[in-house]
PDB file of N, CA and C in Angstrom:
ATOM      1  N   UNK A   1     -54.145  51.197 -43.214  1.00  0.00           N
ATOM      2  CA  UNK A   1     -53.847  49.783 -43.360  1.00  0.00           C
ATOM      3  C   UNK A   1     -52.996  49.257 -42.202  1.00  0.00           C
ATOM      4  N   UNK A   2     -52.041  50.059 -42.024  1.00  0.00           N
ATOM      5  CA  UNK A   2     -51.118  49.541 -40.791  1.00  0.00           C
ATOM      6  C   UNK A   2     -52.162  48.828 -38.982  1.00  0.00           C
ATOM      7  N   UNK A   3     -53.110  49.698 -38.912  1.00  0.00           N
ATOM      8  CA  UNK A   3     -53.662  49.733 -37.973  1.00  0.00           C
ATOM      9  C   UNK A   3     -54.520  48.304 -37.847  1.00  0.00           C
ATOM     10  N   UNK A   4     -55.092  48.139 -39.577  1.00  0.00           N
ATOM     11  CA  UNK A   4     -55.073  46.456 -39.598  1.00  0.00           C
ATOM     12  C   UNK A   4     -54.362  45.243 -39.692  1.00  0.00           C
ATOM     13  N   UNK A   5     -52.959  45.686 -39.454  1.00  0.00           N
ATOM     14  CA  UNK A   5     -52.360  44.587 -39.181  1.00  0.00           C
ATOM     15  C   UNK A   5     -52.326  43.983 -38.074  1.00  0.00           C
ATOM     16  N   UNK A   6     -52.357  42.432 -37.821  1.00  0.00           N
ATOM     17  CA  UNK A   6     -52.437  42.010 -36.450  1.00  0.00           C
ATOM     18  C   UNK A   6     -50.590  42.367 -36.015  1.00  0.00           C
ATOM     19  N   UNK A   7     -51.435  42.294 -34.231  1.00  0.00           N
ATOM     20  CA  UNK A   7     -50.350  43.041 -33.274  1.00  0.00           C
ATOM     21  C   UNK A   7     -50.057  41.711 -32.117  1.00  0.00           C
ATOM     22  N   UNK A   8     -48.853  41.989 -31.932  1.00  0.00           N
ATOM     23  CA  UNK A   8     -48.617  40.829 -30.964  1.00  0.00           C
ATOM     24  C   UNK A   8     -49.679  41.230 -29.502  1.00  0.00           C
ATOM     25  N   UNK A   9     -50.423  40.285 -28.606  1.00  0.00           N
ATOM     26  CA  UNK A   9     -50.706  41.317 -27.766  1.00  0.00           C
ATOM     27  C   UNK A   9     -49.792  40.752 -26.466  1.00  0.00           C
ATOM     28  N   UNK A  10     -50.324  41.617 -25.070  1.00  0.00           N
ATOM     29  CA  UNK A  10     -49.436  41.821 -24.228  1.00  0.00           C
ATOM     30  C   UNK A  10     -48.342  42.629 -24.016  1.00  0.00           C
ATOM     31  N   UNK A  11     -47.842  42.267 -22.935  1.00  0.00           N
ATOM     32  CA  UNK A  11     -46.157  43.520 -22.074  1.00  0.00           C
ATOM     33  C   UNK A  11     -45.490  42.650 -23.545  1.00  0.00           C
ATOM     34  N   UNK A  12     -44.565  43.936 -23.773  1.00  0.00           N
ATOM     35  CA  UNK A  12     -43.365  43.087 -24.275  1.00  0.00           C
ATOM     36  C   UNK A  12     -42.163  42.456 -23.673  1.00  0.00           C
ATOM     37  N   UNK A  13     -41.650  41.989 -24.224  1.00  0.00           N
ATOM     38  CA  UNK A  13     -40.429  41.036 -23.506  1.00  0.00           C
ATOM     39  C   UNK A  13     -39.396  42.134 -23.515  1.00  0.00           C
ATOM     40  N   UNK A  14     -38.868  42.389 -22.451  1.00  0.00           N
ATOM     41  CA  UNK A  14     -37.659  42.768 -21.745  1.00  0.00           C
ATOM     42  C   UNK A  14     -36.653  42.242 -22.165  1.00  0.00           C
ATOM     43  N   UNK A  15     -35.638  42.619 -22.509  1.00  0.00           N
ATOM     44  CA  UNK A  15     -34.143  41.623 -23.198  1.00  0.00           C
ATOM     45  C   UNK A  15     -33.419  41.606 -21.430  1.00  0.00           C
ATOM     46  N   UNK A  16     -33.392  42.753 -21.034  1.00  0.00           N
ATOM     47  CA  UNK A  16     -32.629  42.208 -19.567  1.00  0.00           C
ATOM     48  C   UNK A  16     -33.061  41.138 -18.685  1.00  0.00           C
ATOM     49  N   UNK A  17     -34.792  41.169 -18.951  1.00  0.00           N
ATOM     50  CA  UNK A  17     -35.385  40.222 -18.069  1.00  0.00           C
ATOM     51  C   UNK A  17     -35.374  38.832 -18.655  1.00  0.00           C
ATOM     52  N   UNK A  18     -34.780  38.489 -20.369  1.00  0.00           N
ATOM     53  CA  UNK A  18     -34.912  37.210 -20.748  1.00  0.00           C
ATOM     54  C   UNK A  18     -33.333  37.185 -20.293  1.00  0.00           C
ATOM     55  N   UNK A  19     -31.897  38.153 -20.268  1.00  0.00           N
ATOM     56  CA  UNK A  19     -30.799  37.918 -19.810  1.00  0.00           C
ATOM     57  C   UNK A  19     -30.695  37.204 -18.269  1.00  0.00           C
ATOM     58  N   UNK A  20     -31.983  37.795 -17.951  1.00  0.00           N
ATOM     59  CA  UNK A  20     -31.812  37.799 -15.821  1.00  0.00           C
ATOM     60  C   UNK A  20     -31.551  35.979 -15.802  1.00  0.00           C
ATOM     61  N   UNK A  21     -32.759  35.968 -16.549  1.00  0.00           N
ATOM     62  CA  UNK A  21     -33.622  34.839 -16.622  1.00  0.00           C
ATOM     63  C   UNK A  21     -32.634  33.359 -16.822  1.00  0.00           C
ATOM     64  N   UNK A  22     -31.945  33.190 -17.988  1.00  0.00           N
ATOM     65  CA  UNK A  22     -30.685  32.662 -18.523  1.00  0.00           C
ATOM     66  C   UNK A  22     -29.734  32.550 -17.754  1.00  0.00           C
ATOM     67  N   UNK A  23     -28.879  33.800 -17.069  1.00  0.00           N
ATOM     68  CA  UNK A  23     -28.314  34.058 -15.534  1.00  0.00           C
ATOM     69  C   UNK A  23     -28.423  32.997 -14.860  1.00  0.00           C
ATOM     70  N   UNK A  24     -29.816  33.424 -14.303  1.00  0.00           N
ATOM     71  CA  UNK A  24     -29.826  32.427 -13.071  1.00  0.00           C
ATOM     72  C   UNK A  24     -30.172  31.052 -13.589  1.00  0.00           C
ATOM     73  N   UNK A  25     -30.976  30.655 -14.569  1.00  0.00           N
ATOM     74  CA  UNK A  25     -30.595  28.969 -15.547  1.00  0.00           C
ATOM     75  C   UNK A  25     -29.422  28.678 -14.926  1.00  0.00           C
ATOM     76  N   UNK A  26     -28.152  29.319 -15.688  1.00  0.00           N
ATOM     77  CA  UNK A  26     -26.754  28.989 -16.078  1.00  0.00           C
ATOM     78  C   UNK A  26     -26.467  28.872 -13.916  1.00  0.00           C
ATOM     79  N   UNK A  27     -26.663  29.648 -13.679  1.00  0.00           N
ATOM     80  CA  UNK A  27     -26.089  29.564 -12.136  1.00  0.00           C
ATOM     81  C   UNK A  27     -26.882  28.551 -11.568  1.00  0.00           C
ATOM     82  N   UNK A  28     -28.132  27.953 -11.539  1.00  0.00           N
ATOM     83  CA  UNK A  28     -28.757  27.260 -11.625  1.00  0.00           C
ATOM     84  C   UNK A  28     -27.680  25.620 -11.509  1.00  0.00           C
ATOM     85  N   UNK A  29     -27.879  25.565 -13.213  1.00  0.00           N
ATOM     86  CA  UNK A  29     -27.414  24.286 -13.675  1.00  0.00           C
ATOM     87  C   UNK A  29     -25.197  24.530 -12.685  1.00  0.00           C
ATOM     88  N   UNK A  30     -25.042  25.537 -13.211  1.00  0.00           N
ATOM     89  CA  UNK A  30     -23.415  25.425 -12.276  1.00  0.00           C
ATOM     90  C   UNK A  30     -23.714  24.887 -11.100  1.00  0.00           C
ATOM     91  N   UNK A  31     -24.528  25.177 -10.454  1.00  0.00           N
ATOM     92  CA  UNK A  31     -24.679  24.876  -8.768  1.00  0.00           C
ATOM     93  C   UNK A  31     -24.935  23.412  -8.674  1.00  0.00           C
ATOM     94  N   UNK A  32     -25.594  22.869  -9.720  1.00  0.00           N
ATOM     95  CA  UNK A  32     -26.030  21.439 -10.151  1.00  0.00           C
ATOM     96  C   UNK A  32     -24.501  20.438 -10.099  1.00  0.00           C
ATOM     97  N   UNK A  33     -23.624  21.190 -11.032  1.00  0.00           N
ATOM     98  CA  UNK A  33     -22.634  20.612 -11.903  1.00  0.00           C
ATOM     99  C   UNK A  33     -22.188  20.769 -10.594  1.00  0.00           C
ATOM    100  N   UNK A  34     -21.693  21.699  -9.632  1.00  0.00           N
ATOM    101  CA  UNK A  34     -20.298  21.520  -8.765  1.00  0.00           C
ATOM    102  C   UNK A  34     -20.873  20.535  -7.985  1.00  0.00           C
ATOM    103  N   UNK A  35     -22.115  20.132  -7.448  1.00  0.00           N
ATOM    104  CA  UNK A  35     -22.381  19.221  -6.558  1.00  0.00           C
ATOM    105  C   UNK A  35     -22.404  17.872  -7.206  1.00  0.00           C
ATOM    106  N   UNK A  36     -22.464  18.029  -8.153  1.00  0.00           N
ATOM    107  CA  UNK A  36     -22.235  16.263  -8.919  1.00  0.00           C
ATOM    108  C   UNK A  36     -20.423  16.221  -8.921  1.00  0.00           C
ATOM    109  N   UNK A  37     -19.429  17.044  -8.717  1.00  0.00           N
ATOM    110  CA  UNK A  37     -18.451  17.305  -8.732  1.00  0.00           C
ATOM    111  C   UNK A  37     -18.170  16.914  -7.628  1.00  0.00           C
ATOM    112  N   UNK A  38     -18.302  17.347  -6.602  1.00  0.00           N
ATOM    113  CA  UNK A  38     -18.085  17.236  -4.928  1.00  0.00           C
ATOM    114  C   UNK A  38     -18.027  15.705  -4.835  1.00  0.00           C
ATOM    115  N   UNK A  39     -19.483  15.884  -5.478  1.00  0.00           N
ATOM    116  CA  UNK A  39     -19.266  14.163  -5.344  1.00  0.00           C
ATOM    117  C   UNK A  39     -18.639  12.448  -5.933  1.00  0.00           C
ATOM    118  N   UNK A  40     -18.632  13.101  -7.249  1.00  0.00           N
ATOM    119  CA  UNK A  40     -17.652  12.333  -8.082  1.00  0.00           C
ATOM    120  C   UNK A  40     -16.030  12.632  -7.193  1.00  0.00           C
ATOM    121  N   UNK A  41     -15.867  13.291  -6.759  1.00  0.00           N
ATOM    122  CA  UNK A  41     -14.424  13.196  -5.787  1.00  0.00           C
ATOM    123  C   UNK A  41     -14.616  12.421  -4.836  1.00  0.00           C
ATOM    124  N   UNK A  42     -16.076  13.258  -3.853  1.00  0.00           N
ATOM    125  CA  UNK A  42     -15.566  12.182  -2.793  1.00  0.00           C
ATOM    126  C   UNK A  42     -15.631  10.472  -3.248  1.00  0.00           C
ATOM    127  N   UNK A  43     -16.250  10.054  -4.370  1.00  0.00           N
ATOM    128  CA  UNK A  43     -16.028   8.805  -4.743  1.00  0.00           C
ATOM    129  C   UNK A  43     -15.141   8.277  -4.845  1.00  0.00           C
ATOM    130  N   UNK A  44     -14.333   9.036  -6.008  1.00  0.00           N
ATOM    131  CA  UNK A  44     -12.816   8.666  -6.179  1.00  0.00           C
ATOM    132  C   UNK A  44     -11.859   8.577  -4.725  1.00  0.00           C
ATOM    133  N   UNK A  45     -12.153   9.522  -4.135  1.00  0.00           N
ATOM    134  CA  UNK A  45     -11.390   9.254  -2.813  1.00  0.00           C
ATOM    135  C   UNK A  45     -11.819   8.236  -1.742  1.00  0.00           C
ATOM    136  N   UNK A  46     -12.811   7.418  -1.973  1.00  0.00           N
ATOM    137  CA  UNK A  46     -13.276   6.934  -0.925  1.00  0.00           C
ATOM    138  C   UNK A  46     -12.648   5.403  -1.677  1.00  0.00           C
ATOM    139  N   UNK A  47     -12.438   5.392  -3.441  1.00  0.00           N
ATOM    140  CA  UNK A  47     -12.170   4.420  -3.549  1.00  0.00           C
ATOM    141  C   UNK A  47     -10.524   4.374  -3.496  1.00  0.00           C
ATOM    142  N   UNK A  48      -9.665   5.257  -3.590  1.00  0.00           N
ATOM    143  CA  UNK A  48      -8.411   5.340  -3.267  1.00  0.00           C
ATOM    144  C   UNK A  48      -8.130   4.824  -2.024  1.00  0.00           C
ATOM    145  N   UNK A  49      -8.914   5.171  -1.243  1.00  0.00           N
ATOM    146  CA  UNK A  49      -8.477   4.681   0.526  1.00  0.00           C
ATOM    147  C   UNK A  49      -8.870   2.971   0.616  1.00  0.00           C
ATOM    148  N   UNK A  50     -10.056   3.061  -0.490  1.00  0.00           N
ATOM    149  CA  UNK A  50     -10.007   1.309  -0.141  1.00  0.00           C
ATOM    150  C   UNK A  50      -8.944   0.684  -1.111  1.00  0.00           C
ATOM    151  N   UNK A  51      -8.704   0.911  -1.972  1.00  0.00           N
ATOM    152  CA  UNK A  51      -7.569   0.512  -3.066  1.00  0.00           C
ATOM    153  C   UNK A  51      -6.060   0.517  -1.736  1.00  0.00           C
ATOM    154  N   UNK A  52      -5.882   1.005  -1.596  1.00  0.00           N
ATOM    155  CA  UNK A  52      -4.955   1.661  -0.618  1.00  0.00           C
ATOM    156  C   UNK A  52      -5.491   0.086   0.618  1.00  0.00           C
ATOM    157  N   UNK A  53      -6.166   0.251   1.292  1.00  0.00           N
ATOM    158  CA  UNK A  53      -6.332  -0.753   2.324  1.00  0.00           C
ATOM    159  C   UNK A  53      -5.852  -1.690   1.891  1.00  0.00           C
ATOM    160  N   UNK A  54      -7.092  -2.213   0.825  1.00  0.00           N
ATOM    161  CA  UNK A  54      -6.624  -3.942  -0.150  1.00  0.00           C
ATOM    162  C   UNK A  54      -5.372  -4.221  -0.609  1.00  0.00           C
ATOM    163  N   UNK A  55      -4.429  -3.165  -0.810  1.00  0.00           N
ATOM    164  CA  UNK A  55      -3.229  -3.132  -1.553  1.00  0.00           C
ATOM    165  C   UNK A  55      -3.429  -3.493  -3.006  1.00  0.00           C
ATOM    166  N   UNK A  56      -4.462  -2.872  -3.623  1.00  0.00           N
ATOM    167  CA  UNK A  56      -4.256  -3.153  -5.006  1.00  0.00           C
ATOM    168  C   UNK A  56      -3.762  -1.208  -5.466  1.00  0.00           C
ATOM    169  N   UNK A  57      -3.186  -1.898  -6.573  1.00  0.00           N
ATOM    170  CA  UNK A  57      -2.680  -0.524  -7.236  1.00  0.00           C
ATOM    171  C   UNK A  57      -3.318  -0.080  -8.485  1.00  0.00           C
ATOM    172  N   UNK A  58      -3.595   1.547  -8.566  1.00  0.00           N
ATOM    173  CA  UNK A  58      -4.971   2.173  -9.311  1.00  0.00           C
ATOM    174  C   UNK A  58      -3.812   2.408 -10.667  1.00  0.00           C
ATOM    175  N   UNK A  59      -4.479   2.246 -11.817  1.00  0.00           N
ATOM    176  CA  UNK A  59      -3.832   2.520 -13.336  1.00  0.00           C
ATOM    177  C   UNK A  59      -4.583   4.370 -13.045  1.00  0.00           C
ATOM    178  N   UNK A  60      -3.784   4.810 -13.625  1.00  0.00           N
ATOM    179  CA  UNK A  60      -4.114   6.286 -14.038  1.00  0.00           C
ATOM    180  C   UNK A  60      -4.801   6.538 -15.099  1.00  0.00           C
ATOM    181  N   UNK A  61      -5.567   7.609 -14.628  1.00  0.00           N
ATOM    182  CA  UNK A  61      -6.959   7.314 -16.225  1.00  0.00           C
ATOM    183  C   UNK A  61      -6.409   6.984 -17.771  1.00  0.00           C
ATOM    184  N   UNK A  62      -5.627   7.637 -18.110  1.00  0.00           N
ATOM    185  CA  UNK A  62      -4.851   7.698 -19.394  1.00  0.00           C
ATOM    186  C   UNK A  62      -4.464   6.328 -19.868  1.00  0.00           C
ATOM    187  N   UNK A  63      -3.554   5.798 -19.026  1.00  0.00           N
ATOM    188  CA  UNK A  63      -3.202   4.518 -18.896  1.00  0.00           C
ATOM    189  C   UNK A  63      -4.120   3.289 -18.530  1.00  0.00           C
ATOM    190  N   UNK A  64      -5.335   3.203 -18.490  1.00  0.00           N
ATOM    191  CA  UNK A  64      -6.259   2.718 -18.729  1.00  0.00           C
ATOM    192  C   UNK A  64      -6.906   2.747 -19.938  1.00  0.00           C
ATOM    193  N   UNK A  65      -6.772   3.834 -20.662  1.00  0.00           N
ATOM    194  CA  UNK A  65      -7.687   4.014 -22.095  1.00  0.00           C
ATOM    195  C   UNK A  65      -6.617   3.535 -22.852  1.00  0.00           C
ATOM    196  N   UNK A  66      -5.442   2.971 -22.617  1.00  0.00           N
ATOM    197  CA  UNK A  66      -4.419   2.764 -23.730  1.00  0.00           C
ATOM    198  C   UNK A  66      -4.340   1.500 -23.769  1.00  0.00           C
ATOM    199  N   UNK A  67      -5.170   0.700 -23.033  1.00  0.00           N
ATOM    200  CA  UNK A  67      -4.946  -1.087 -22.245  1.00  0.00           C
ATOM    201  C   UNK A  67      -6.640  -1.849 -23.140  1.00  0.00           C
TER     202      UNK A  67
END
């Protein structure tokens, strides 16, 4: 009876190779995240220097969510 049970077919799945796999996803998407990072700074800094030119003065994040 066993022999009539259906069988998955194909290689089986590797657990290291679905780990590899996930790995490099995750390093993937990090490499994503620090460059949206890089750049959300240089924003902020590019608007500090013009804040700074104009002479207006920046509220600190905190102190903005309390206003």
């Amino acid at each position: 009876m066993a022999a009539l049970a259906p069988h998955k077919r194909g290689p089986k799945a590797k657990p290291e190779g679905i780990a590899l796999a996930r790995l490099r996803e995750l390093e993937r998407q990090n490499a994503q995240l620090r460059e949206r990072l890089a750049q959300a700074e240089t924003i902020i800094d590019v608007q500090k220097k013009i804040s700074s030119l104009l002479g207006l003065s920046l509220s600190s994040p905190l102190s903005g969510a309390n206003a």
